[in-house]
N, C-alpha and C. Protein backbone atom coordinates (compact mmCIF):
# COMPACT_ATOMS: atom_id res chain seq x y z
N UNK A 1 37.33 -13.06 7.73
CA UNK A 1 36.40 -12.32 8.56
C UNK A 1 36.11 -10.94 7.96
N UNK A 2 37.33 -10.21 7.39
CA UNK A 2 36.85 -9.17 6.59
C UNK A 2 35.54 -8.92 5.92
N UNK A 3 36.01 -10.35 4.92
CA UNK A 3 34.39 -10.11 3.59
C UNK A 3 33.64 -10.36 4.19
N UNK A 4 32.99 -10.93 5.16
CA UNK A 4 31.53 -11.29 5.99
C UNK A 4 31.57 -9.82 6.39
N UNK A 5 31.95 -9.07 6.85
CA UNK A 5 32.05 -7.65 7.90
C UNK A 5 31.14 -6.90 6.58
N UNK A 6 32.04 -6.63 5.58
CA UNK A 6 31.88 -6.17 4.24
C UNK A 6 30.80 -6.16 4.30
N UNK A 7 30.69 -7.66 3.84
CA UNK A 7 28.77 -8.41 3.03
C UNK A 7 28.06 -7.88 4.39
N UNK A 8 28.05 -7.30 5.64
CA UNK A 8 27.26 -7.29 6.40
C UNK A 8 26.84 -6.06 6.41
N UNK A 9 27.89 -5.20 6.03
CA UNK A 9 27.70 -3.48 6.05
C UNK A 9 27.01 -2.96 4.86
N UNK A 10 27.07 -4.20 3.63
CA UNK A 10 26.63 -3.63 2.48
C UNK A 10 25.44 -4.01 2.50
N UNK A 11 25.04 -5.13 3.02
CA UNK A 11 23.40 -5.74 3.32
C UNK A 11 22.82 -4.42 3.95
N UNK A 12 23.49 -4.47 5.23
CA UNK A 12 22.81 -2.98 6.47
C UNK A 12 22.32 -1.99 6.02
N UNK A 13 23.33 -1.39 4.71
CA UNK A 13 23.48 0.19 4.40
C UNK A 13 22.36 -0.29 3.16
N UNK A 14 22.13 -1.74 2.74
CA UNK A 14 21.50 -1.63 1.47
C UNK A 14 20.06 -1.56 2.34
N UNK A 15 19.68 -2.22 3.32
CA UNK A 15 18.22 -2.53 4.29
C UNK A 15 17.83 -0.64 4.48
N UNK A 16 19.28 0.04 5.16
CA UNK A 16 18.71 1.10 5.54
C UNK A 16 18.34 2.32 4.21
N UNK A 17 19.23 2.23 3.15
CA UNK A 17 18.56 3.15 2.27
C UNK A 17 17.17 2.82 1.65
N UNK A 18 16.60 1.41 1.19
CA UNK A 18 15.33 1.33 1.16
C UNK A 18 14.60 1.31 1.97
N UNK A 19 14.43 1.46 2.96
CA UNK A 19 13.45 1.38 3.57
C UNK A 19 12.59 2.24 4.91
N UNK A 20 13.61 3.52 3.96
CA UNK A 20 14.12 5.23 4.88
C UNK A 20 12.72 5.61 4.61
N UNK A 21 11.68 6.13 5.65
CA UNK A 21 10.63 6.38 5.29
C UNK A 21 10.74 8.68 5.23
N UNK A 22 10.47 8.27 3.84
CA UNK A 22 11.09 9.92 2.94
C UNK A 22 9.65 10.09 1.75
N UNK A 23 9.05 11.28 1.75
CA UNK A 23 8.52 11.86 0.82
C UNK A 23 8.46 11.96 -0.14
N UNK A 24 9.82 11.81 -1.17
CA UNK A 24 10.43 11.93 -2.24
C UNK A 24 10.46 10.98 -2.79
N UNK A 25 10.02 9.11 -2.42
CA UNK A 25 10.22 7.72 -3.15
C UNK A 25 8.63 7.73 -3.19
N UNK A 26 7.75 8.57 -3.69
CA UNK A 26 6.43 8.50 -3.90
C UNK A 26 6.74 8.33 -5.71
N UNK A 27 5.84 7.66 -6.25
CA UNK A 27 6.14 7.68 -7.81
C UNK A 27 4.83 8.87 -8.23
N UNK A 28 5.26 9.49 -8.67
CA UNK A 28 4.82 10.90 -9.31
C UNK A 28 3.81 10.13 -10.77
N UNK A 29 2.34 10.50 -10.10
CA UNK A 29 1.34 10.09 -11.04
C UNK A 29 1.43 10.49 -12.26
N UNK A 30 1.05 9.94 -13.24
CA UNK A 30 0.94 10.51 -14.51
C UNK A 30 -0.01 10.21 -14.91
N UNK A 31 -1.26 11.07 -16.18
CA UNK A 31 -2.30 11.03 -16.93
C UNK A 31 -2.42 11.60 -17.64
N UNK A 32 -3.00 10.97 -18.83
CA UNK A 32 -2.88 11.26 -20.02
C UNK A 32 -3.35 12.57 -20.72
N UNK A 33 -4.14 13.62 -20.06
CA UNK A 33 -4.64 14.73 -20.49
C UNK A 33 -4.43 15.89 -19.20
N UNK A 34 -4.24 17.20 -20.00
CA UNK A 34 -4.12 18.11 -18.75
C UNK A 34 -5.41 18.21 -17.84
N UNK A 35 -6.54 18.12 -18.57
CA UNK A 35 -7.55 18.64 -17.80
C UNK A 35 -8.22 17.13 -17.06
N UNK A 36 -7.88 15.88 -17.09
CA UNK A 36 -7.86 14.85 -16.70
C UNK A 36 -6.98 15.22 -15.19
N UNK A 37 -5.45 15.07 -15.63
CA UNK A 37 -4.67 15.88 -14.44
C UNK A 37 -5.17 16.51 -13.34
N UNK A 38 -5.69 17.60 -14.01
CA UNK A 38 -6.34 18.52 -12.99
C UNK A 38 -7.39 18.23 -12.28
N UNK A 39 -8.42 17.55 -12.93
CA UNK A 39 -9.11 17.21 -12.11
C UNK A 39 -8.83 15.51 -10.98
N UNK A 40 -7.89 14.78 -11.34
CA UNK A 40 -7.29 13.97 -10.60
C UNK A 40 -6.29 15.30 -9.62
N UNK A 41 -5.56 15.21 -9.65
CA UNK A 41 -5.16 16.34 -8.34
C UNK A 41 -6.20 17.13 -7.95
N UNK A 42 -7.04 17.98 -7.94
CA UNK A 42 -8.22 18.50 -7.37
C UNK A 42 -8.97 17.26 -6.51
N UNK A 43 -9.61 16.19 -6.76
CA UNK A 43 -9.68 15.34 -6.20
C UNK A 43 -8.76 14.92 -4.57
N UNK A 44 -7.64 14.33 -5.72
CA UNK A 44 -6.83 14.02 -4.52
C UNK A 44 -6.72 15.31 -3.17
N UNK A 45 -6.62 16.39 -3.88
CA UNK A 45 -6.26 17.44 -2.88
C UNK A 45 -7.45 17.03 -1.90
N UNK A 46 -8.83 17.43 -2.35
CA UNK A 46 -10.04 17.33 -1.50
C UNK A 46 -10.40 16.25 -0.29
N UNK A 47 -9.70 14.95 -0.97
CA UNK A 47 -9.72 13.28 -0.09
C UNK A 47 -8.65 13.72 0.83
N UNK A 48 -7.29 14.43 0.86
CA UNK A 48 -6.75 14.90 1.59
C UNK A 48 -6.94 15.78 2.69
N UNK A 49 -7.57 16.89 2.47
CA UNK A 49 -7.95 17.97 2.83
C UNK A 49 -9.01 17.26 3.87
N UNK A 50 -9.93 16.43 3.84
CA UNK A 50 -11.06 15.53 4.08
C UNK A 50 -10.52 14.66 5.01
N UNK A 51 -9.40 14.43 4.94
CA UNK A 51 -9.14 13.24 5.58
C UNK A 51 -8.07 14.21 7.15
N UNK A 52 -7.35 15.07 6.68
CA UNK A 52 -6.61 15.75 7.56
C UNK A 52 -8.32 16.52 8.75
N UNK A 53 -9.10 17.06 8.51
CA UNK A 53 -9.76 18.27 8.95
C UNK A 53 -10.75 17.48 9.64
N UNK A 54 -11.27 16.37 8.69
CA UNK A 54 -12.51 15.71 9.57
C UNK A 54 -13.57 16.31 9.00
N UNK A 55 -14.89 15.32 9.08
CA UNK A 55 -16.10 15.73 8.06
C UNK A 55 -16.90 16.81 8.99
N UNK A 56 -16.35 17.14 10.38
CA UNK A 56 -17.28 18.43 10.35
C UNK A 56 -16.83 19.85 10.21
N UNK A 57 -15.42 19.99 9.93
CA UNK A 57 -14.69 21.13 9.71
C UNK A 57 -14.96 21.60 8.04
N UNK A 58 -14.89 19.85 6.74
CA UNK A 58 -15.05 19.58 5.74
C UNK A 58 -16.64 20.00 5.14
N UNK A 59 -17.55 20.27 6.29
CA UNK A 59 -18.86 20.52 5.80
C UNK A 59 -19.11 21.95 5.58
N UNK A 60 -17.74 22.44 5.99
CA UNK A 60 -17.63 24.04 6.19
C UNK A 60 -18.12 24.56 5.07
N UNK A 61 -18.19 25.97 5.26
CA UNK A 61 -18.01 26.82 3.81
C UNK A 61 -16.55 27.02 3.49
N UNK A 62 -16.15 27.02 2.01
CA UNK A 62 -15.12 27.14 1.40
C UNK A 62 -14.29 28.37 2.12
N UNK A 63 -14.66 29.59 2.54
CA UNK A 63 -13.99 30.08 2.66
C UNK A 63 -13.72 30.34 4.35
N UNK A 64 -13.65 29.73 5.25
CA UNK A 64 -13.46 29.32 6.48
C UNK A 64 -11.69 29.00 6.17
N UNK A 65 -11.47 30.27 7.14
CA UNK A 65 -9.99 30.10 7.63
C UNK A 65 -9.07 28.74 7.77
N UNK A 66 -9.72 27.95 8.49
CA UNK A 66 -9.12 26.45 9.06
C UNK A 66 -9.39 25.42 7.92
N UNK A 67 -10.36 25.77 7.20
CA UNK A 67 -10.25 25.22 5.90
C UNK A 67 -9.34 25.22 4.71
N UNK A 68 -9.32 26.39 4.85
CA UNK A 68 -8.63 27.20 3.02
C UNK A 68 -6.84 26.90 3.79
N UNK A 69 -6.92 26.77 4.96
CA UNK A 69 -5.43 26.37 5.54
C UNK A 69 -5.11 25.01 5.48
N UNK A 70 -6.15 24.07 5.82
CA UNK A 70 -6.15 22.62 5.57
C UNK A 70 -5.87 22.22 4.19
N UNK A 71 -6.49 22.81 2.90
CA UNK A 71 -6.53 22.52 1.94
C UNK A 71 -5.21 23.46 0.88
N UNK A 72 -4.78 24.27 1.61
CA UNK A 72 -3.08 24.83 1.20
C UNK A 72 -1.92 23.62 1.84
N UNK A 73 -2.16 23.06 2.48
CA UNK A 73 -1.21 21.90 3.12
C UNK A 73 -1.09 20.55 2.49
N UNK A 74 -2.63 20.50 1.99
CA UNK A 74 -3.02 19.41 1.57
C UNK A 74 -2.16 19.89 -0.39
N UNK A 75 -2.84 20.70 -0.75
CA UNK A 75 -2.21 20.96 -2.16
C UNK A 75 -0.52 21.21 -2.20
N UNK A 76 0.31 21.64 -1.23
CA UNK A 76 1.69 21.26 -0.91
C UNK A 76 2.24 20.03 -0.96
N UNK A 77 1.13 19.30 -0.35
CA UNK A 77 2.04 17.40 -0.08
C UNK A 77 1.79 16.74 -1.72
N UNK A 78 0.40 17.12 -1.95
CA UNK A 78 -0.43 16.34 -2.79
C UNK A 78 0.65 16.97 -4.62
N UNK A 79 0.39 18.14 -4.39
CA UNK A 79 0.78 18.58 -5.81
C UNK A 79 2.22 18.01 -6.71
N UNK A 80 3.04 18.13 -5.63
CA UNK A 80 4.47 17.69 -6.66
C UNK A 80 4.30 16.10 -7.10
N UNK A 81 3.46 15.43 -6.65
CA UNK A 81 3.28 13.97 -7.22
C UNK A 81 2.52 13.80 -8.32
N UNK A 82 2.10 14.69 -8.95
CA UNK A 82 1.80 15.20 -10.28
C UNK A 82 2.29 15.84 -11.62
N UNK A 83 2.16 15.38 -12.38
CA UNK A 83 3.03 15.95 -13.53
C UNK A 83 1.93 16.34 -14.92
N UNK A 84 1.47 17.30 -14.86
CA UNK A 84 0.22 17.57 -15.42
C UNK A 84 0.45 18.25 -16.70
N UNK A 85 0.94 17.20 -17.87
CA UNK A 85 1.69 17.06 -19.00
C UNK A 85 1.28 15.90 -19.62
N UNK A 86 0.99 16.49 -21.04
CA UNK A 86 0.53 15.08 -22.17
C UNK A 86 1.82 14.19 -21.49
N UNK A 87 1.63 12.83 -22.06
CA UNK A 87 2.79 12.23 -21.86
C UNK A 87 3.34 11.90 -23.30
């Protein structure tokens, strides 16, 4: 009865570490040129930014408070999944 207990705790603990919903098991994009990079993260930031604010906050002018705040949140989540380095 032991080893079943075992095999049951190691199944459990193996179910619960994959499938821990965490920020950090994102696979960090890579592309082949810096200025490629950049403009793939600029992008992404914007579809973000776009997608958090809604297309009539998004039709704003750039420099609108609730904007330039949407799109600092958005470049926080979005940025570390980038590695904007020849490979």
């Amino acid at each position: 009865m032991g080893r079943r207990r075992t095999l049951t705790a190691v199944l459990l603990g193996w179910a619960l570490f994959y499938t821990r919903d965490g920020t950090d098991w994102r696979v960090v994009e890579q592309v082949e040129s810096e200025h490629t990079c950049s403009q793939v993260r600029a992008a992404h930031v914007a579809s973000e930014t776009r997608t958090e604010i809604g297309s009539a906050l998004a039709d704003q002018p750039a420099d609108n408070p609730l904007r330039q705040q949407a799109v600092a949140r958005a470049e926080r989540r979005v940025g570390p999944r980038y590695r904007c380095a020849p490979l």
